[in-house]
N, C-alpha and C. Protein backbone atom coordinates (compact mmCIF):
# COMPACT_ATOMS: atom_id res chain seq x y z
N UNK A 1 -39.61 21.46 -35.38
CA UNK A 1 -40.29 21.84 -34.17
C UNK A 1 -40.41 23.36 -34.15
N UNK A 2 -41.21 23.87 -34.05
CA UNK A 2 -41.94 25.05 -33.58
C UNK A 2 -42.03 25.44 -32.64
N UNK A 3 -41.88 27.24 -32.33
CA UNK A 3 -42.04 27.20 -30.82
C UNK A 3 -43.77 27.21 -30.94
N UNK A 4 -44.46 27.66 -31.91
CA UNK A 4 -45.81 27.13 -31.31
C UNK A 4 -45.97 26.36 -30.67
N UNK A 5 -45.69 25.02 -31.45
CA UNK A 5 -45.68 23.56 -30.32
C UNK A 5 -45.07 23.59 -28.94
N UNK A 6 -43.66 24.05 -28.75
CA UNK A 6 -43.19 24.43 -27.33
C UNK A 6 -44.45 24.65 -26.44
N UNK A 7 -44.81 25.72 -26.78
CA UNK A 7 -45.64 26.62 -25.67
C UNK A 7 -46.97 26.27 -24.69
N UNK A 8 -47.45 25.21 -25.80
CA UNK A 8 -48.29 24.71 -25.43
C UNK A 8 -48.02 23.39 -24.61
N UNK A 9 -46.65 23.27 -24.57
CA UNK A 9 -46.27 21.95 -23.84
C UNK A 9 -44.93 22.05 -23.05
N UNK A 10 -45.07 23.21 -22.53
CA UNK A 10 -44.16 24.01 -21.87
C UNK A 10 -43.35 23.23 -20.69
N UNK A 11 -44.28 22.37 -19.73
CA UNK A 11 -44.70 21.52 -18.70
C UNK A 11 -43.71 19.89 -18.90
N UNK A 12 -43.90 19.50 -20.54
CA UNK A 12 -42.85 18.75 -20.72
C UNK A 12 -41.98 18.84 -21.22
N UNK A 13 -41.51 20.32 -21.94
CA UNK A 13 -40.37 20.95 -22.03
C UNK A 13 -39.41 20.80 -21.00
N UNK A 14 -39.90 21.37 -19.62
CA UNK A 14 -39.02 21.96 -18.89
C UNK A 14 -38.80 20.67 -18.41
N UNK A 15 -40.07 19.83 -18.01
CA UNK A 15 -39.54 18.15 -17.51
C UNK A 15 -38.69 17.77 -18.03
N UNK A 16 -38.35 17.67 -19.15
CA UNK A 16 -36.87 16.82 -20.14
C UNK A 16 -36.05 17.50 -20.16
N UNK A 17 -35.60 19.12 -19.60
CA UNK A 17 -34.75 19.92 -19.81
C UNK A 17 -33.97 19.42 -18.19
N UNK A 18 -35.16 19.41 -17.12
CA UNK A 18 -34.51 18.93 -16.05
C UNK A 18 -34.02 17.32 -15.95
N UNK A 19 -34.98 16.40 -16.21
CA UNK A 19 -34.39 15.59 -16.02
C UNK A 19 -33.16 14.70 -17.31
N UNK A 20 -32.88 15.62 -17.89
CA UNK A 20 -31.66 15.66 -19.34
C UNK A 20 -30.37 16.22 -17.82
N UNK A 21 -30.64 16.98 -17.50
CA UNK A 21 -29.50 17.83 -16.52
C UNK A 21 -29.57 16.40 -15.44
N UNK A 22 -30.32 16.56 -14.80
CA UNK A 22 -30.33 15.46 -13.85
C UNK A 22 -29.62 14.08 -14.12
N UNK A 23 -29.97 13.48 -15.54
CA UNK A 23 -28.59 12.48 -15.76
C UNK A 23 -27.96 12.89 -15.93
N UNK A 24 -27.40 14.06 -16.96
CA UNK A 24 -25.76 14.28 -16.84
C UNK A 24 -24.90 14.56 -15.15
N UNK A 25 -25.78 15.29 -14.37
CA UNK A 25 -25.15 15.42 -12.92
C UNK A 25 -24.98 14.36 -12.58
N UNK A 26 -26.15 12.68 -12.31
CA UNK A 26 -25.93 12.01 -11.89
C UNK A 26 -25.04 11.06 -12.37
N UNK A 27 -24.88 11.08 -13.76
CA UNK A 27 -23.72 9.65 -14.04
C UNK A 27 -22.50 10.90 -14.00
N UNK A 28 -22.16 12.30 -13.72
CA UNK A 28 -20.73 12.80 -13.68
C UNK A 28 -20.72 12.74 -12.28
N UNK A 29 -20.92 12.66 -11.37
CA UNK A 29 -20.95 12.62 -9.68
C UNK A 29 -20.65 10.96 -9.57
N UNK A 30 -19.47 10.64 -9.00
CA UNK A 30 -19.05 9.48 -8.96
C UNK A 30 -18.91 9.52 -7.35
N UNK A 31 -19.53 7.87 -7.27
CA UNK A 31 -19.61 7.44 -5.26
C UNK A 31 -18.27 7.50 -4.76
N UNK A 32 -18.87 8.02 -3.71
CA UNK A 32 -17.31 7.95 -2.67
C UNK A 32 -17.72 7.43 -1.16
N UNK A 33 -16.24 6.81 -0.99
CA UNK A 33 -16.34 6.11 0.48
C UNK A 33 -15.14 6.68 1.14
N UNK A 34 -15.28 6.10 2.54
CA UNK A 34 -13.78 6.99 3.40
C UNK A 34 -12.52 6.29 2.77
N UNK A 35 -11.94 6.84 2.80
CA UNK A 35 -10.50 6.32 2.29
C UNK A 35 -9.58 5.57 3.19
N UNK A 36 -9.01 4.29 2.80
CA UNK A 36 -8.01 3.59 3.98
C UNK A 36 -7.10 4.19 4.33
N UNK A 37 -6.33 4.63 3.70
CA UNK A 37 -5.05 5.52 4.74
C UNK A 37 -5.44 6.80 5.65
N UNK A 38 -6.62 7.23 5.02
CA UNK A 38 -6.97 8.82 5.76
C UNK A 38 -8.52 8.52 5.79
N UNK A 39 -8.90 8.03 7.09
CA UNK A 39 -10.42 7.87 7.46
C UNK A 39 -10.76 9.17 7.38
N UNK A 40 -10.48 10.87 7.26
CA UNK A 40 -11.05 11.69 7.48
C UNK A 40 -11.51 11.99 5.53
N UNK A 41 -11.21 11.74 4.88
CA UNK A 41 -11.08 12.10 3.34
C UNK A 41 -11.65 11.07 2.78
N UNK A 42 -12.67 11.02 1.56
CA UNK A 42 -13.60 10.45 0.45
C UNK A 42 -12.79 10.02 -0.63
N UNK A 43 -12.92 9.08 -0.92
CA UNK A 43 -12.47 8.78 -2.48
C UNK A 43 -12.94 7.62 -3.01
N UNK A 44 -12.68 7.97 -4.39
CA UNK A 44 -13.51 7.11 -5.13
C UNK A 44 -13.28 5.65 -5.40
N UNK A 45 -13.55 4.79 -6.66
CA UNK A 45 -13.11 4.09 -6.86
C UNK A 45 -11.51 3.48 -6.96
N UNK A 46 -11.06 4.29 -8.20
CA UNK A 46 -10.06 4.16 -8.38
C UNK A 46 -8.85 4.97 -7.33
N UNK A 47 -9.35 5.58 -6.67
CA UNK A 47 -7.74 5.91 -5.82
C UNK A 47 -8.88 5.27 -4.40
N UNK A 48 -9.36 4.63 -4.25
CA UNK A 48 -9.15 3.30 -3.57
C UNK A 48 -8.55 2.11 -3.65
N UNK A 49 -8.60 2.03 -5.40
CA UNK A 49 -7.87 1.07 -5.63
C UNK A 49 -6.39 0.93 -5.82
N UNK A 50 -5.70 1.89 -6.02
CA UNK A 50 -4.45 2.40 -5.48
C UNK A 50 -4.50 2.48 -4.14
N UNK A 51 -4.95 3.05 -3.30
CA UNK A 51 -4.58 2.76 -1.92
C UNK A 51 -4.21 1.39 -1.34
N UNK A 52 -4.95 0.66 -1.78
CA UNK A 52 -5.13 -0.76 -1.42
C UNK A 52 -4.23 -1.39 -2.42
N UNK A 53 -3.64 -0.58 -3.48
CA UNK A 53 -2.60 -1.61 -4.29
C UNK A 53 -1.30 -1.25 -3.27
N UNK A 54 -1.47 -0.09 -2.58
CA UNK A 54 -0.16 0.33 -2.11
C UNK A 54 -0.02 -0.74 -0.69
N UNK A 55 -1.27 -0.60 0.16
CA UNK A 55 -0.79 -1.24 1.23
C UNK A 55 -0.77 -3.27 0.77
N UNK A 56 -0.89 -3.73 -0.13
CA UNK A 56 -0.59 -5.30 -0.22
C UNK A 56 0.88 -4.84 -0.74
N UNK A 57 1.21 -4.20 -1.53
CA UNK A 57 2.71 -3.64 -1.68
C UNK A 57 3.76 -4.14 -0.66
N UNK A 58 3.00 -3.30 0.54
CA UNK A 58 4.28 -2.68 1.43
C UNK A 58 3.63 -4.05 2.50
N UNK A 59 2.59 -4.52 2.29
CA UNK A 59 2.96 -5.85 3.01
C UNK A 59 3.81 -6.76 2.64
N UNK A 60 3.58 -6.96 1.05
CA UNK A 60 4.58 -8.36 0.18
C UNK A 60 5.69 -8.01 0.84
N UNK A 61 6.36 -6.57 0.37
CA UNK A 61 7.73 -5.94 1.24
C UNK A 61 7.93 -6.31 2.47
N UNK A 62 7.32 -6.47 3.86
CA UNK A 62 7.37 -6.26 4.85
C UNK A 62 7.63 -7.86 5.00
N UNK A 63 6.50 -9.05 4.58
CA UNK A 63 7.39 -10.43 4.27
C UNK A 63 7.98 -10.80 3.78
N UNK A 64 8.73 -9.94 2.60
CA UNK A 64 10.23 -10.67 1.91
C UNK A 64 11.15 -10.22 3.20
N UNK A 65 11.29 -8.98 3.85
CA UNK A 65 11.94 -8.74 4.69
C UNK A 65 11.89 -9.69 5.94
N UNK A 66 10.23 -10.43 6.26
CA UNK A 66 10.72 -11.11 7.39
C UNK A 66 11.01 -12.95 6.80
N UNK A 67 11.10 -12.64 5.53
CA UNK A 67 11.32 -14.37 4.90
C UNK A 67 13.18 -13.88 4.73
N UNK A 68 13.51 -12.65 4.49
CA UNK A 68 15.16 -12.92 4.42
C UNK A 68 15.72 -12.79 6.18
N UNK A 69 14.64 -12.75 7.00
CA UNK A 69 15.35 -13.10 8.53
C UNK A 69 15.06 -14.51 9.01
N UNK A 70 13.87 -14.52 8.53
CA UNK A 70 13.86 -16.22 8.91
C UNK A 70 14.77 -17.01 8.40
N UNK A 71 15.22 -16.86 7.27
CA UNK A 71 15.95 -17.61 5.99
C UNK A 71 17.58 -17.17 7.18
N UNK A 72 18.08 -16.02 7.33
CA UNK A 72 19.74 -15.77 8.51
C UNK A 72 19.56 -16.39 9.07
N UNK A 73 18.12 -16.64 9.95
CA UNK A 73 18.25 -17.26 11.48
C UNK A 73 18.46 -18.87 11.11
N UNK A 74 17.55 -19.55 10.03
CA UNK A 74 17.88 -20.90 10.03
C UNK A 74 19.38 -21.20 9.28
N UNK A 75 20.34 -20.42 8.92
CA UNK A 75 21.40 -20.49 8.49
C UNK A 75 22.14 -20.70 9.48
N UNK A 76 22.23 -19.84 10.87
CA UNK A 76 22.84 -19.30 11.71
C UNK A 76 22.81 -20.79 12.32
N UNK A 77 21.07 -21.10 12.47
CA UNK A 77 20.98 -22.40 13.34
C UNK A 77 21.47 -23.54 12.78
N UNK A 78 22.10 -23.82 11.07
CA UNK A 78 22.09 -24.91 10.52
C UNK A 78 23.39 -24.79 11.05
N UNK A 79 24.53 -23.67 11.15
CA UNK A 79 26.09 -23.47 11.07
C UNK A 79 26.02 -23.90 12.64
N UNK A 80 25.32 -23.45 13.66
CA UNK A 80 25.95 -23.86 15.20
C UNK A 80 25.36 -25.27 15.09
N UNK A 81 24.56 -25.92 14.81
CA UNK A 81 24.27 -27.25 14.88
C UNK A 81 25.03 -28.23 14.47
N UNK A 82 26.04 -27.60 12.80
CA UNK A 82 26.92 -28.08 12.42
C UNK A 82 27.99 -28.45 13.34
N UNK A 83 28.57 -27.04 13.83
CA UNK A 83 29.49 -26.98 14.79
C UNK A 83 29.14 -27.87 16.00
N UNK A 84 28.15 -28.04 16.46
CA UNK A 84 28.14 -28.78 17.61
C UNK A 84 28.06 -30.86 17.11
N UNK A 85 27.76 -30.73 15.91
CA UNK A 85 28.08 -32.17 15.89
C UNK A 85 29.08 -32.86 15.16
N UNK A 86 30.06 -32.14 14.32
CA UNK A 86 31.20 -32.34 14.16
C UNK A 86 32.53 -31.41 15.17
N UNK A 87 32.29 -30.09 15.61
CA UNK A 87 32.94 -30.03 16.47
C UNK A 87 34.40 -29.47 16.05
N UNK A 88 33.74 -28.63 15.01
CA UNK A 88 34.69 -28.15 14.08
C UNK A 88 34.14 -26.98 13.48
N UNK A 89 34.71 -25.73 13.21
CA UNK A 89 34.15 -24.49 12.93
C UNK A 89 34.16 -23.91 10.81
N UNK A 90 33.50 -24.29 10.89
CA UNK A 90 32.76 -23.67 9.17
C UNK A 90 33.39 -22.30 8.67
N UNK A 91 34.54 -22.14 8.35
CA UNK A 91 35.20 -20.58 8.03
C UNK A 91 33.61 -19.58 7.37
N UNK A 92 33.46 -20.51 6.20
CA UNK A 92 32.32 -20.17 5.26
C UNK A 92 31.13 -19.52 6.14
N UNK A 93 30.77 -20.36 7.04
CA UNK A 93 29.50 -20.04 8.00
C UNK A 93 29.93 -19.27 8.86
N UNK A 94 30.87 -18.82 9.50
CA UNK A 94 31.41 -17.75 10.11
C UNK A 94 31.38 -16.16 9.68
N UNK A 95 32.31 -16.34 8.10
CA UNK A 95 31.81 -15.69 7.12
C UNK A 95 30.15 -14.69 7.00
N UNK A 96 29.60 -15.95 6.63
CA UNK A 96 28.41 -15.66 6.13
C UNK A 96 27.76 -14.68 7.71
N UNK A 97 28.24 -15.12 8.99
CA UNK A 97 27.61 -14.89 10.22
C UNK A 97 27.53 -13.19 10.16
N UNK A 98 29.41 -12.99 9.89
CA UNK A 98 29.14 -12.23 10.52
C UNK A 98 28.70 -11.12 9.80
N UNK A 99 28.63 -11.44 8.26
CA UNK A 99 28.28 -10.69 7.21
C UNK A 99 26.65 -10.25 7.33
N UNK A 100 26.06 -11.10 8.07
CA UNK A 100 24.55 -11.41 8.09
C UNK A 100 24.48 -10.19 9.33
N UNK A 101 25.32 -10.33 10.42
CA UNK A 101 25.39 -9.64 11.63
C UNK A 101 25.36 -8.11 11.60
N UNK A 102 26.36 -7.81 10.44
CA UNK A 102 26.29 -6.84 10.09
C UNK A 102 25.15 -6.10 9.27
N UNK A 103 24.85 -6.85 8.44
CA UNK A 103 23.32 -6.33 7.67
C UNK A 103 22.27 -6.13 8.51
N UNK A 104 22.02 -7.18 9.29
CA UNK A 104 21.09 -6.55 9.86
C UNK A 104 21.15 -5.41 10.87
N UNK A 105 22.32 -5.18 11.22
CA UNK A 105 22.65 -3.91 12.23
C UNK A 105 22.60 -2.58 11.73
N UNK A 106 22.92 -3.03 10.42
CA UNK A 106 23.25 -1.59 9.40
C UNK A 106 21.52 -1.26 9.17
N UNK A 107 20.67 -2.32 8.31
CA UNK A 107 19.23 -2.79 8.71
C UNK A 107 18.60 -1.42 10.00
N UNK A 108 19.03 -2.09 10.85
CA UNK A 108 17.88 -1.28 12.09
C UNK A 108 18.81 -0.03 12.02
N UNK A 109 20.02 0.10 11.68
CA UNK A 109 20.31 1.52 12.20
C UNK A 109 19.64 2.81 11.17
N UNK A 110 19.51 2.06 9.87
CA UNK A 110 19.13 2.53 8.96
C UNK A 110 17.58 2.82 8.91
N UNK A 111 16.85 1.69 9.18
CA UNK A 111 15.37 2.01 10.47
C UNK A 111 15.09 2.99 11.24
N UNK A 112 16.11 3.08 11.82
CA UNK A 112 15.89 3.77 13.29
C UNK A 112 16.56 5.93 12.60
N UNK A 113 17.18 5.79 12.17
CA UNK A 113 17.67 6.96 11.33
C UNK A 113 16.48 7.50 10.80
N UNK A 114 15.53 6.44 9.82
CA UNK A 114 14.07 7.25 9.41
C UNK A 114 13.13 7.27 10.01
N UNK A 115 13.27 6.58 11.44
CA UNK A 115 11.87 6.92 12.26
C UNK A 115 12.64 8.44 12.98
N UNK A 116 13.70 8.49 13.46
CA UNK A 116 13.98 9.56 13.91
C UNK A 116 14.01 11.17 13.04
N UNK A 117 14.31 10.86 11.91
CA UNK A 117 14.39 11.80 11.04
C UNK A 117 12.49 12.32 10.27
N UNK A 118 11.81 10.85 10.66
CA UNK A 118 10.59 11.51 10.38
C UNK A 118 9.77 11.58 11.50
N UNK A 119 10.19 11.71 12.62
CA UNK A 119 9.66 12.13 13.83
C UNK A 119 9.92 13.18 13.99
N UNK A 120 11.36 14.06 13.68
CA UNK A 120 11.78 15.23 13.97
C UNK A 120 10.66 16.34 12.70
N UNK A 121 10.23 15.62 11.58
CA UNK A 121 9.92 16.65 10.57
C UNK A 121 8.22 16.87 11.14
N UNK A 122 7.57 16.18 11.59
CA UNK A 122 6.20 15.81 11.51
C UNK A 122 6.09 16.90 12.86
């Protein structure tokens, strides 16, 4: 190629010079949408898709936590039901009560320690 030839075709030179730039801008400019944790901020694909891996996360978390209270409470209810139809007290289930009693106390205090401690920082 020649710049003779250029010159005279200057018109579709510069056309393919722009639209050569114009795809590379457009496939390097990747779409963005608002982001789930922070409606004020854009993001893309993939740290959407982390966002959203995080919050099914901390949901699964949030029902193992309420499947190991459901799971105390029907223990609690199998041991007094016991007790009320034999009429006789379960050392074991006593045990287990008050061991359960305690976890979960330790549980919310331990709760309540990081809402307070991240209320005080924020």
């Amino acid at each position: 190629m020649k710049i003779s030839d250029v010159i005279p075709n200057w018109p579709k030179s510069i056309a393919i010079a722009v639209l050569t730039l114009l795809l590379f801008w457009g496939h390097s400019c990747q779409p963005e949408t608002k982001s789930l944790m922070h409606p004020g901020e854009m993001v893309t694909r993939p740290e959407l898709q982390i966002e959203l891996d995080s919050i099914i996360a901390t949901a699964d978390y949030r029902m193992a936590q309420l499947d190991k209270q459901e799971a105390f409470r029907d223990l609690i209810f199998k041991n007094a039901v016991q007790v009320a139809e034999n009429g006789t007290m379960n050392p074991a289930g006593i045990i287990t009560l008050l061991a359960g009693l305690y976890g979960i106390l330790r549980g919310t205090q331990d709760i309540k320690e990081r809402i307070v401690k991240k209320n005080s920082t924020a």
